[in-house]
PDB file of N, CA and C in Angstrom:
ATOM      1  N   UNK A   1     -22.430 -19.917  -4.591  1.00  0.00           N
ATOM      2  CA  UNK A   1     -22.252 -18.498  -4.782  1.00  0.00           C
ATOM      3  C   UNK A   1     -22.995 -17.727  -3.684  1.00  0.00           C
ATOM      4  N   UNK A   2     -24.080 -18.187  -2.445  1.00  0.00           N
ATOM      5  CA  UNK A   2     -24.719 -17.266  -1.921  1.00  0.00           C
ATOM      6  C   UNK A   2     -24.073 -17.412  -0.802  1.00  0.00           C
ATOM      7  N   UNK A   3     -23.507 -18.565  -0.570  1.00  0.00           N
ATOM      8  CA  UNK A   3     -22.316 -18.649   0.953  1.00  0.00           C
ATOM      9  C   UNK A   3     -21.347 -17.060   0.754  1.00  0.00           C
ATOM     10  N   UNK A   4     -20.679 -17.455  -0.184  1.00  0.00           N
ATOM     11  CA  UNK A   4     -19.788 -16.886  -0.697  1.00  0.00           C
ATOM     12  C   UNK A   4     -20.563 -15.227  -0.747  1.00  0.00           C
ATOM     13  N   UNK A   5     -21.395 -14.766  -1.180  1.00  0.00           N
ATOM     14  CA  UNK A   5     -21.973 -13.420  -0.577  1.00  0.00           C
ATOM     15  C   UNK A   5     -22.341 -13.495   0.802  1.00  0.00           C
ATOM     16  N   UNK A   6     -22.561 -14.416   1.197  1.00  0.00           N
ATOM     17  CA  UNK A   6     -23.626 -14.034   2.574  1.00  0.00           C
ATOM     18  C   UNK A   6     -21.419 -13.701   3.379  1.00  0.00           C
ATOM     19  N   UNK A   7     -20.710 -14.719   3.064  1.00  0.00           N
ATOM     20  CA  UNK A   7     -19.699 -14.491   3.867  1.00  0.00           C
ATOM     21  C   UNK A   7     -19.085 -12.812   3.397  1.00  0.00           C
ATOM     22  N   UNK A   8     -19.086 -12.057   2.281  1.00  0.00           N
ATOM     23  CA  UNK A   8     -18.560 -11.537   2.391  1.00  0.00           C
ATOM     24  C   UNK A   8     -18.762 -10.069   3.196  1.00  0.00           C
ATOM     25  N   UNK A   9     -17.510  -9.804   3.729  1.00  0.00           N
ATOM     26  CA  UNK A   9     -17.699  -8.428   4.965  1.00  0.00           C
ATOM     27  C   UNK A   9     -18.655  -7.163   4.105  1.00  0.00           C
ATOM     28  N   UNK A  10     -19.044  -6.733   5.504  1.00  0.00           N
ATOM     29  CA  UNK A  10     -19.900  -5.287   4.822  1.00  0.00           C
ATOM     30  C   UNK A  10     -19.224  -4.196   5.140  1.00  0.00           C
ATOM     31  N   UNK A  11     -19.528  -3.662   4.668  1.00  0.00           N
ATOM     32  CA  UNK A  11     -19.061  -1.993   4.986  1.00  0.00           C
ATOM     33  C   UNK A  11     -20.309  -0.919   4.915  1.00  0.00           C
ATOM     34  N   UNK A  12     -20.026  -0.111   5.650  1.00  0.00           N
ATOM     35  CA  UNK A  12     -20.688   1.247   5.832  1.00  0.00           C
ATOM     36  C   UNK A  12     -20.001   2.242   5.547  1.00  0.00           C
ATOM     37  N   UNK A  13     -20.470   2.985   4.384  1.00  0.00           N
ATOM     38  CA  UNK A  13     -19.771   4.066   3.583  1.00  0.00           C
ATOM     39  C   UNK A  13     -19.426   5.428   4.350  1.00  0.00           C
ATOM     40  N   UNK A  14     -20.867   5.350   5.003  1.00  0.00           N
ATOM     41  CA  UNK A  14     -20.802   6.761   6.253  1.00  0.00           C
ATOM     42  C   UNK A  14     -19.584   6.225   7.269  1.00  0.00           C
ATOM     43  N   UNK A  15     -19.528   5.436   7.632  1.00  0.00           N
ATOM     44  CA  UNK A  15     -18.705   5.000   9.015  1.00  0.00           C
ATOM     45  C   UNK A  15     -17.176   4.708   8.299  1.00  0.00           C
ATOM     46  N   UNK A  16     -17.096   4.552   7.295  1.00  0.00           N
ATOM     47  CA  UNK A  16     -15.584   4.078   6.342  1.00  0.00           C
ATOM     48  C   UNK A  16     -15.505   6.157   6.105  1.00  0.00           C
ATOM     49  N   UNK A  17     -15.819   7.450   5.843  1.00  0.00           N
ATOM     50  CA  UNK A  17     -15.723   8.311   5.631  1.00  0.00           C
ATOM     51  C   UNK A  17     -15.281   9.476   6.796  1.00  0.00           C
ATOM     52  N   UNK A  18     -16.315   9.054   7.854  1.00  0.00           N
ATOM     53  CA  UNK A  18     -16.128   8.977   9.462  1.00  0.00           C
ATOM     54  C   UNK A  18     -15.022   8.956   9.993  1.00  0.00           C
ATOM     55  N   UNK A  19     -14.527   7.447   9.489  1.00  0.00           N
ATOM     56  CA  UNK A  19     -13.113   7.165  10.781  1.00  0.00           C
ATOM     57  C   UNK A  19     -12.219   7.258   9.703  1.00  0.00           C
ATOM     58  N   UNK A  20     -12.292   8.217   8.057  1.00  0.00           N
ATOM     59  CA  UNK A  20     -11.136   8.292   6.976  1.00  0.00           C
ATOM     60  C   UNK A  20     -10.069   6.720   6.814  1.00  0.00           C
ATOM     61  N   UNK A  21     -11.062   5.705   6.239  1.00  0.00           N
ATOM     62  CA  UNK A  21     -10.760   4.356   6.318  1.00  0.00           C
ATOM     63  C   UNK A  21     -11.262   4.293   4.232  1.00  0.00           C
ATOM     64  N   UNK A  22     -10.891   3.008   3.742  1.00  0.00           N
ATOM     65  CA  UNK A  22     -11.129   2.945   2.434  1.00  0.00           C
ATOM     66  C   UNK A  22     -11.152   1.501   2.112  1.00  0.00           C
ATOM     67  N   UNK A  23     -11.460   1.348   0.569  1.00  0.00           N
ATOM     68  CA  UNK A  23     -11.387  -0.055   0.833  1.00  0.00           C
ATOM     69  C   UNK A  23     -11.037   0.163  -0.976  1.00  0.00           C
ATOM     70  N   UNK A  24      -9.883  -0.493  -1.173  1.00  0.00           N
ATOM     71  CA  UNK A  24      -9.627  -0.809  -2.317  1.00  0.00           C
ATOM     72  C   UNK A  24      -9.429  -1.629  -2.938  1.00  0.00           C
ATOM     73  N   UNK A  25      -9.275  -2.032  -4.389  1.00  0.00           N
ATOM     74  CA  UNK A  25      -9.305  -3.237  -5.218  1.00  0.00           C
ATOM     75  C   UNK A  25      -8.638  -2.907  -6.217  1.00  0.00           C
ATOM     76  N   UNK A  26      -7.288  -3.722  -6.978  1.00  0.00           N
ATOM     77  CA  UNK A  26      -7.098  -3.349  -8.039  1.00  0.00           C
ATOM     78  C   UNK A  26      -6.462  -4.802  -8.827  1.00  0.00           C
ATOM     79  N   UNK A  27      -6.986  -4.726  -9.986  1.00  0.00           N
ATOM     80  CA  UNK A  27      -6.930  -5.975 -11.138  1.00  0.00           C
ATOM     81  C   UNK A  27      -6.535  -5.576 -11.756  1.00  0.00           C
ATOM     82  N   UNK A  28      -4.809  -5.449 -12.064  1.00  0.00           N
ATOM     83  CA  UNK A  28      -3.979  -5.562 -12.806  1.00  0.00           C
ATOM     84  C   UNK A  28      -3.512  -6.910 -14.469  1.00  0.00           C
ATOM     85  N   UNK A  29      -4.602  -7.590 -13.628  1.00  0.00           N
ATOM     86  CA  UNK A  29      -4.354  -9.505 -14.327  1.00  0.00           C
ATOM     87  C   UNK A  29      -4.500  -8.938 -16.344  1.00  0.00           C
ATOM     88  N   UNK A  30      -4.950  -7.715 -16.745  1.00  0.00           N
ATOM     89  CA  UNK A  30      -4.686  -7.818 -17.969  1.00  0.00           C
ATOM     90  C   UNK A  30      -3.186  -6.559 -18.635  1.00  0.00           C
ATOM     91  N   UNK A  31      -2.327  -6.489 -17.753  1.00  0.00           N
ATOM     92  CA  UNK A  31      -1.651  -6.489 -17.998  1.00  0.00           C
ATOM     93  C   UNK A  31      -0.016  -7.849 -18.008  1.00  0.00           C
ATOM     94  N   UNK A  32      -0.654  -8.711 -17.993  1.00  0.00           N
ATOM     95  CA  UNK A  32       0.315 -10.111 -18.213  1.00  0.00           C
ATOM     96  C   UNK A  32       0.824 -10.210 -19.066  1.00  0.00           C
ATOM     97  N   UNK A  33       0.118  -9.596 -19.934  1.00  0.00           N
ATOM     98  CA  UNK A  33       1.085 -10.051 -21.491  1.00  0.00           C
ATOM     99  C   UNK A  33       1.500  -8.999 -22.111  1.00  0.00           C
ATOM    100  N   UNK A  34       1.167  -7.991 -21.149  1.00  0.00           N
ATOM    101  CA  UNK A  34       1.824  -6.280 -21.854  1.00  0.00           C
ATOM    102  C   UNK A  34       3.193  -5.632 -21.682  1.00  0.00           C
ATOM    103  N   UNK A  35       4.185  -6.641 -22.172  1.00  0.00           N
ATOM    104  CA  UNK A  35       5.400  -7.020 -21.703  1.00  0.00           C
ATOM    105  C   UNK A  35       6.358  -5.319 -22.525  1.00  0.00           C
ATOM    106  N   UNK A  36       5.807  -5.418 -23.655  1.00  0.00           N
ATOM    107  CA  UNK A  36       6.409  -4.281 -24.152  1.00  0.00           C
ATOM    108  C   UNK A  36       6.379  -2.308 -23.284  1.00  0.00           C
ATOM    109  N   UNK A  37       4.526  -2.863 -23.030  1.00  0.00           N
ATOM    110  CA  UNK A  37       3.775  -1.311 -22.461  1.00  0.00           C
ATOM    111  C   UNK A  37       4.664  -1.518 -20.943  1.00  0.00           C
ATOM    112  N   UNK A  38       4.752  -2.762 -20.189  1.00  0.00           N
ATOM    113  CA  UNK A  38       5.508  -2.368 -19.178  1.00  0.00           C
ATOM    114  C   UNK A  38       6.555  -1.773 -18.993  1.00  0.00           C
ATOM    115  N   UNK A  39       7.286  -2.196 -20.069  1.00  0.00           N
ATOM    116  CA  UNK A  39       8.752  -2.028 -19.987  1.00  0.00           C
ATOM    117  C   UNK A  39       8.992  -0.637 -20.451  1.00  0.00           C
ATOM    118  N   UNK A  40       8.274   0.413 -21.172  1.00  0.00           N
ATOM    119  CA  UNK A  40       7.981   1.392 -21.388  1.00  0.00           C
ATOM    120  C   UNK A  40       7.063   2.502 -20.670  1.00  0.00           C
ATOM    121  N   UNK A  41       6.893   1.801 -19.341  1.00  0.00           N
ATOM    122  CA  UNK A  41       6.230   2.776 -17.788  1.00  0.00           C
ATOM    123  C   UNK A  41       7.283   2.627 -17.309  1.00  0.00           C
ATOM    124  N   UNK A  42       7.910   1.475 -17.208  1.00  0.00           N
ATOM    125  CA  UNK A  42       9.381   0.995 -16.122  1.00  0.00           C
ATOM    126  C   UNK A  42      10.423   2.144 -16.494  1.00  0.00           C
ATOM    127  N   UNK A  43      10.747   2.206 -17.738  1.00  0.00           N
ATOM    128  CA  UNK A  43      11.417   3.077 -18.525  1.00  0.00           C
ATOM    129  C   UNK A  43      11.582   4.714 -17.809  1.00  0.00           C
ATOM    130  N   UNK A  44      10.341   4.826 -18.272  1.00  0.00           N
ATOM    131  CA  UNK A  44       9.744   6.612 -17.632  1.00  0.00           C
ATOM    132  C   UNK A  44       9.583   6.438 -16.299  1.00  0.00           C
ATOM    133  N   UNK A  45       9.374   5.947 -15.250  1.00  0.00           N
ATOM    134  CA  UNK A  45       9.165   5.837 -14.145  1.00  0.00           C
ATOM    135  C   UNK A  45      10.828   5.936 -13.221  1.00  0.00           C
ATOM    136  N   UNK A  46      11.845   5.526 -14.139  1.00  0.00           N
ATOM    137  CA  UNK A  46      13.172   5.044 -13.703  1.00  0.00           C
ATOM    138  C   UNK A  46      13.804   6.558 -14.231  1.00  0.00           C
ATOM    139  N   UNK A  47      13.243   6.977 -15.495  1.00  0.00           N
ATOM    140  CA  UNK A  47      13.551   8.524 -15.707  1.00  0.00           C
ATOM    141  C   UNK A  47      13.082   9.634 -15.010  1.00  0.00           C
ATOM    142  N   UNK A  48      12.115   9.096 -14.738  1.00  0.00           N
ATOM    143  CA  UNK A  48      11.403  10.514 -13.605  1.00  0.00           C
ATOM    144  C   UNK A  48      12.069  10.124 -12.013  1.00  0.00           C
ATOM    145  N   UNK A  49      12.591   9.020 -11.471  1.00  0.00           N
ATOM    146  CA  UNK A  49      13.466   9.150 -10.798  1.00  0.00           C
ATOM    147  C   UNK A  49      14.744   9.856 -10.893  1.00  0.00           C
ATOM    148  N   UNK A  50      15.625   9.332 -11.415  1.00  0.00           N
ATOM    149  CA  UNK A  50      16.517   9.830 -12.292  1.00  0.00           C
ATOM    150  C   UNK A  50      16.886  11.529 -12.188  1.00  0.00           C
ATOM    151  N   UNK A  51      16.035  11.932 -12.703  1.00  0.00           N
ATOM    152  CA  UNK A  51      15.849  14.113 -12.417  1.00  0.00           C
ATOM    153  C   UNK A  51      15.083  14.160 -11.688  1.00  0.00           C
ATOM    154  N   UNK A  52      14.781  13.286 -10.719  1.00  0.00           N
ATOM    155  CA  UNK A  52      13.979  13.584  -9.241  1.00  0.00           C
ATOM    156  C   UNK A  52      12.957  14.007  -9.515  1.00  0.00           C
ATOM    157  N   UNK A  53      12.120  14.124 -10.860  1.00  0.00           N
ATOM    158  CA  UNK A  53      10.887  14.664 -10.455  1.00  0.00           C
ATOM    159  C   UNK A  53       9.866  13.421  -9.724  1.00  0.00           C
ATOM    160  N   UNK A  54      10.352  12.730  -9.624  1.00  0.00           N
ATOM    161  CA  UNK A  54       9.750  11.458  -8.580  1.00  0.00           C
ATOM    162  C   UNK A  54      10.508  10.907  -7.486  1.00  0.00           C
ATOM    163  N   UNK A  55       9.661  11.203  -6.221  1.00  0.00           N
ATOM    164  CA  UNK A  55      10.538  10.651  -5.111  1.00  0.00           C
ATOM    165  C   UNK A  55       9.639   9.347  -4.761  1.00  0.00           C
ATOM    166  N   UNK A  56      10.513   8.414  -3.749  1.00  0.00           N
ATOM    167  CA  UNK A  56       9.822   7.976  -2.984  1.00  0.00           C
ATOM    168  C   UNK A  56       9.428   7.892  -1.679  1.00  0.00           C
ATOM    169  N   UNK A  57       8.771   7.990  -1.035  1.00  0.00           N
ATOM    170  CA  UNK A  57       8.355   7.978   0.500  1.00  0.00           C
ATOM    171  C   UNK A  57       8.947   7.701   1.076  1.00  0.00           C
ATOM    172  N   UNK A  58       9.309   8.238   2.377  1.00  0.00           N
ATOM    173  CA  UNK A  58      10.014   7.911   3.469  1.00  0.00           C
ATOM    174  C   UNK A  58       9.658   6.296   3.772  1.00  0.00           C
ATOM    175  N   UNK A  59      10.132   6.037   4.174  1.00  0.00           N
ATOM    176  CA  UNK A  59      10.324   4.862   4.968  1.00  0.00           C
ATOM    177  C   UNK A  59      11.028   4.458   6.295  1.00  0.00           C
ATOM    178  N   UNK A  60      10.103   4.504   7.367  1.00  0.00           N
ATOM    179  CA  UNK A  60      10.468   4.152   8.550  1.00  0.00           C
ATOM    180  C   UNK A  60      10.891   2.608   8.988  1.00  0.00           C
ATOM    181  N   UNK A  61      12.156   2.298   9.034  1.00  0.00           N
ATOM    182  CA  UNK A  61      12.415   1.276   9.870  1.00  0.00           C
ATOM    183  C   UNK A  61      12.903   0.849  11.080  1.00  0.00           C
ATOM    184  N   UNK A  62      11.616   0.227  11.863  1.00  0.00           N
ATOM    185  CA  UNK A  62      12.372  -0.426  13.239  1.00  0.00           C
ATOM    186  C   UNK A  62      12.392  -1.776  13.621  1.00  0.00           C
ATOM    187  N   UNK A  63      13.248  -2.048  14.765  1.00  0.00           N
ATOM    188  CA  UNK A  63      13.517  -3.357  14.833  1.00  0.00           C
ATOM    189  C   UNK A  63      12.293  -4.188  14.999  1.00  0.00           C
ATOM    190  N   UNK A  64      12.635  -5.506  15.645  1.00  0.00           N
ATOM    191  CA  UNK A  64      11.223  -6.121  16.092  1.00  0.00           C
ATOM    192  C   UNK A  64      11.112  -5.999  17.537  1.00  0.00           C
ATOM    193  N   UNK A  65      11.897  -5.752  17.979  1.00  0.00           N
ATOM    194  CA  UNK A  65      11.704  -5.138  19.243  1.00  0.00           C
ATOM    195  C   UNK A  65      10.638  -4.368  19.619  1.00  0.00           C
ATOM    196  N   UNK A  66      10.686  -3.260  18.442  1.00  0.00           N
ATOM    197  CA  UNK A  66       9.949  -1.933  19.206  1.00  0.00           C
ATOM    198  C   UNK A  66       8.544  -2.137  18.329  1.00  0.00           C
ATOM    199  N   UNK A  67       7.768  -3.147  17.731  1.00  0.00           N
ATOM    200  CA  UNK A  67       6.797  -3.707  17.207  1.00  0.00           C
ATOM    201  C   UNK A  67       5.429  -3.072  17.415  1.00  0.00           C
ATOM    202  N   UNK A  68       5.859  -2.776  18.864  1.00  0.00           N
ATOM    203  CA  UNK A  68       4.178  -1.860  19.570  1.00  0.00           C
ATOM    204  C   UNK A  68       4.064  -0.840  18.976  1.00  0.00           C
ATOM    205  N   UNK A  69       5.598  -0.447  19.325  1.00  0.00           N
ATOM    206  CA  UNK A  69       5.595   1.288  18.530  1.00  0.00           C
ATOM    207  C   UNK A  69       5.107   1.154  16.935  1.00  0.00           C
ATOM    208  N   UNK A  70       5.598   0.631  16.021  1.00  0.00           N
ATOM    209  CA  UNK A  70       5.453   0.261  14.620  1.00  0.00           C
ATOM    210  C   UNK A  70       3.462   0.537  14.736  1.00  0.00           C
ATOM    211  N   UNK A  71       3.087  -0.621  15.753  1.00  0.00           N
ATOM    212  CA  UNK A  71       1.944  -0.703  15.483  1.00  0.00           C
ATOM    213  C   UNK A  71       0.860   0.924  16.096  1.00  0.00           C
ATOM    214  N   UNK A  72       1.679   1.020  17.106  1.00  0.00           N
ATOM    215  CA  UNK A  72       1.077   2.352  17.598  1.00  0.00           C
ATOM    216  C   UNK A  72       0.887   3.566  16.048  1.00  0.00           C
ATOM    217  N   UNK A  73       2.202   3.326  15.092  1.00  0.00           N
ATOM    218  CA  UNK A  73       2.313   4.618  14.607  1.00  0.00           C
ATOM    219  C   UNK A  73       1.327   4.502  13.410  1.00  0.00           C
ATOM    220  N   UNK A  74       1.202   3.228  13.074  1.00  0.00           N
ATOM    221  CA  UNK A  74       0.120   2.753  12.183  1.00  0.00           C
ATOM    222  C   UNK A  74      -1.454   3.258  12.890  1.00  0.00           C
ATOM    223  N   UNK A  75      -1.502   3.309  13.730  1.00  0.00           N
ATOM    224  CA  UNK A  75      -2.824   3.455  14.319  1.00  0.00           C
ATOM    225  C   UNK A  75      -3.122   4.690  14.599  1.00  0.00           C
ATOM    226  N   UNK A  76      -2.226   5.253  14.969  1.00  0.00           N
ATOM    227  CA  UNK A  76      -2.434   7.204  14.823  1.00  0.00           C
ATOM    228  C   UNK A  76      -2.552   7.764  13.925  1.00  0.00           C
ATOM    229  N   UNK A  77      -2.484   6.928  12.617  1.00  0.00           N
ATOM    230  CA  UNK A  77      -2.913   7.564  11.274  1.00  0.00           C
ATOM    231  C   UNK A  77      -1.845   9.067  10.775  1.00  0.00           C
ATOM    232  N   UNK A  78      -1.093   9.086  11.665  1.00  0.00           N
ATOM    233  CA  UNK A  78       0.273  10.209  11.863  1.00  0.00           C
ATOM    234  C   UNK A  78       1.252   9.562  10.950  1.00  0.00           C
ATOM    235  N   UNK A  79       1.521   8.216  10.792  1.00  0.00           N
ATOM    236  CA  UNK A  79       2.580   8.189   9.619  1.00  0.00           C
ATOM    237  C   UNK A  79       2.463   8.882   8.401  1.00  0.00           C
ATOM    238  N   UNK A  80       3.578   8.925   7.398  1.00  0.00           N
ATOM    239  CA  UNK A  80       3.989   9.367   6.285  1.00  0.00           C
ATOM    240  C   UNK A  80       4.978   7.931   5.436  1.00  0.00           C
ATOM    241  N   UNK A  81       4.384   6.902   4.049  1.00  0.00           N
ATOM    242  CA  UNK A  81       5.350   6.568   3.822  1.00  0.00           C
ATOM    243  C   UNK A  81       5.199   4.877   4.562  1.00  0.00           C
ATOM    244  N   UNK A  82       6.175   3.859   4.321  1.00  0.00           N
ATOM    245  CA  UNK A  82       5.676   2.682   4.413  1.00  0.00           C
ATOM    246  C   UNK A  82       6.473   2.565   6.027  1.00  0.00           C
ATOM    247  N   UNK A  83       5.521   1.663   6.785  1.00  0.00           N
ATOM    248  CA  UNK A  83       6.598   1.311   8.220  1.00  0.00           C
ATOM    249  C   UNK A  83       7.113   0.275   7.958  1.00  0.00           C
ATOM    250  N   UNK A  84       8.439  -0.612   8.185  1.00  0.00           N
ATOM    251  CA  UNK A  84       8.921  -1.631   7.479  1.00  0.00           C
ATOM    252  C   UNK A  84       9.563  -2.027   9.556  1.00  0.00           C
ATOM    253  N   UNK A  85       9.379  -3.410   9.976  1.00  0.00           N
ATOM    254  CA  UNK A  85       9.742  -3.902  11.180  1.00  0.00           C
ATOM    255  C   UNK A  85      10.451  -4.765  10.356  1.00  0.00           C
ATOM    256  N   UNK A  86      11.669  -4.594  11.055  1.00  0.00           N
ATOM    257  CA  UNK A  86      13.003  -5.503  10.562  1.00  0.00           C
ATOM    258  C   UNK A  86      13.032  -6.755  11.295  1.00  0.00           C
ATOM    259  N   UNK A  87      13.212  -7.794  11.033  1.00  0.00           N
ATOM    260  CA  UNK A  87      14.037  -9.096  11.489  1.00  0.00           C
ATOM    261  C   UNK A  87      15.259  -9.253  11.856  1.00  0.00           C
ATOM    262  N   UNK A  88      15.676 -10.176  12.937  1.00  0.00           N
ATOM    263  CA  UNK A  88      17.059 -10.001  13.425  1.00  0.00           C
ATOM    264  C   UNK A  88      17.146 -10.956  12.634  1.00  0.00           C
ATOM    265  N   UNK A  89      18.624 -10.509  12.058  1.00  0.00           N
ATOM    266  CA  UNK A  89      19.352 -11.282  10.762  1.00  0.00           C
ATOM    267  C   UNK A  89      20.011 -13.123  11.906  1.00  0.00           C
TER     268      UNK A  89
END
């Protein structure tokens, strides 16, 4: 167990606030057996699509070609929405 801390990365809260960077975690693992409660967010979630009061994000896709760019737009922190680099079929 102290490998296992000593390996894990650090962070600096000032310097993560600084360069507007984050670090998140989320443990979903006790919803596994909440087969009913899911299906009843899925439900409302598919209805609030539905009358649009829920959109989803743009989504930019480019080829693999233009990969730099993808990565450039990720790095300007200027996107909106997921970047998705396509594969030639």
């Amino acid at each position: 167990m102290a490998w296992d801390m000593f390996m894990m990365p650090k962070f600096d809260p000032m310097s993560l606030v600084l360069e507007s960077k984050a670090v998140l975690g989320f443990n979903l693992s006790f919803f596994a057996d909440e087969h009913v409660l899911i299906e009843q967010y899925m439900d409302q979630i598919v209805q609030w699509m539905q009358s649009s009061q829920l959109s989803v994000a743009e989504v930019t896709v480019l080829p693999m070609a233009d990969i730099a760019a993808a990565h450039q737009l990720i790095q300007s922190g200027q996107s909106i929405g997921k970047i998705v680099v396509k594969c030639p079929a």
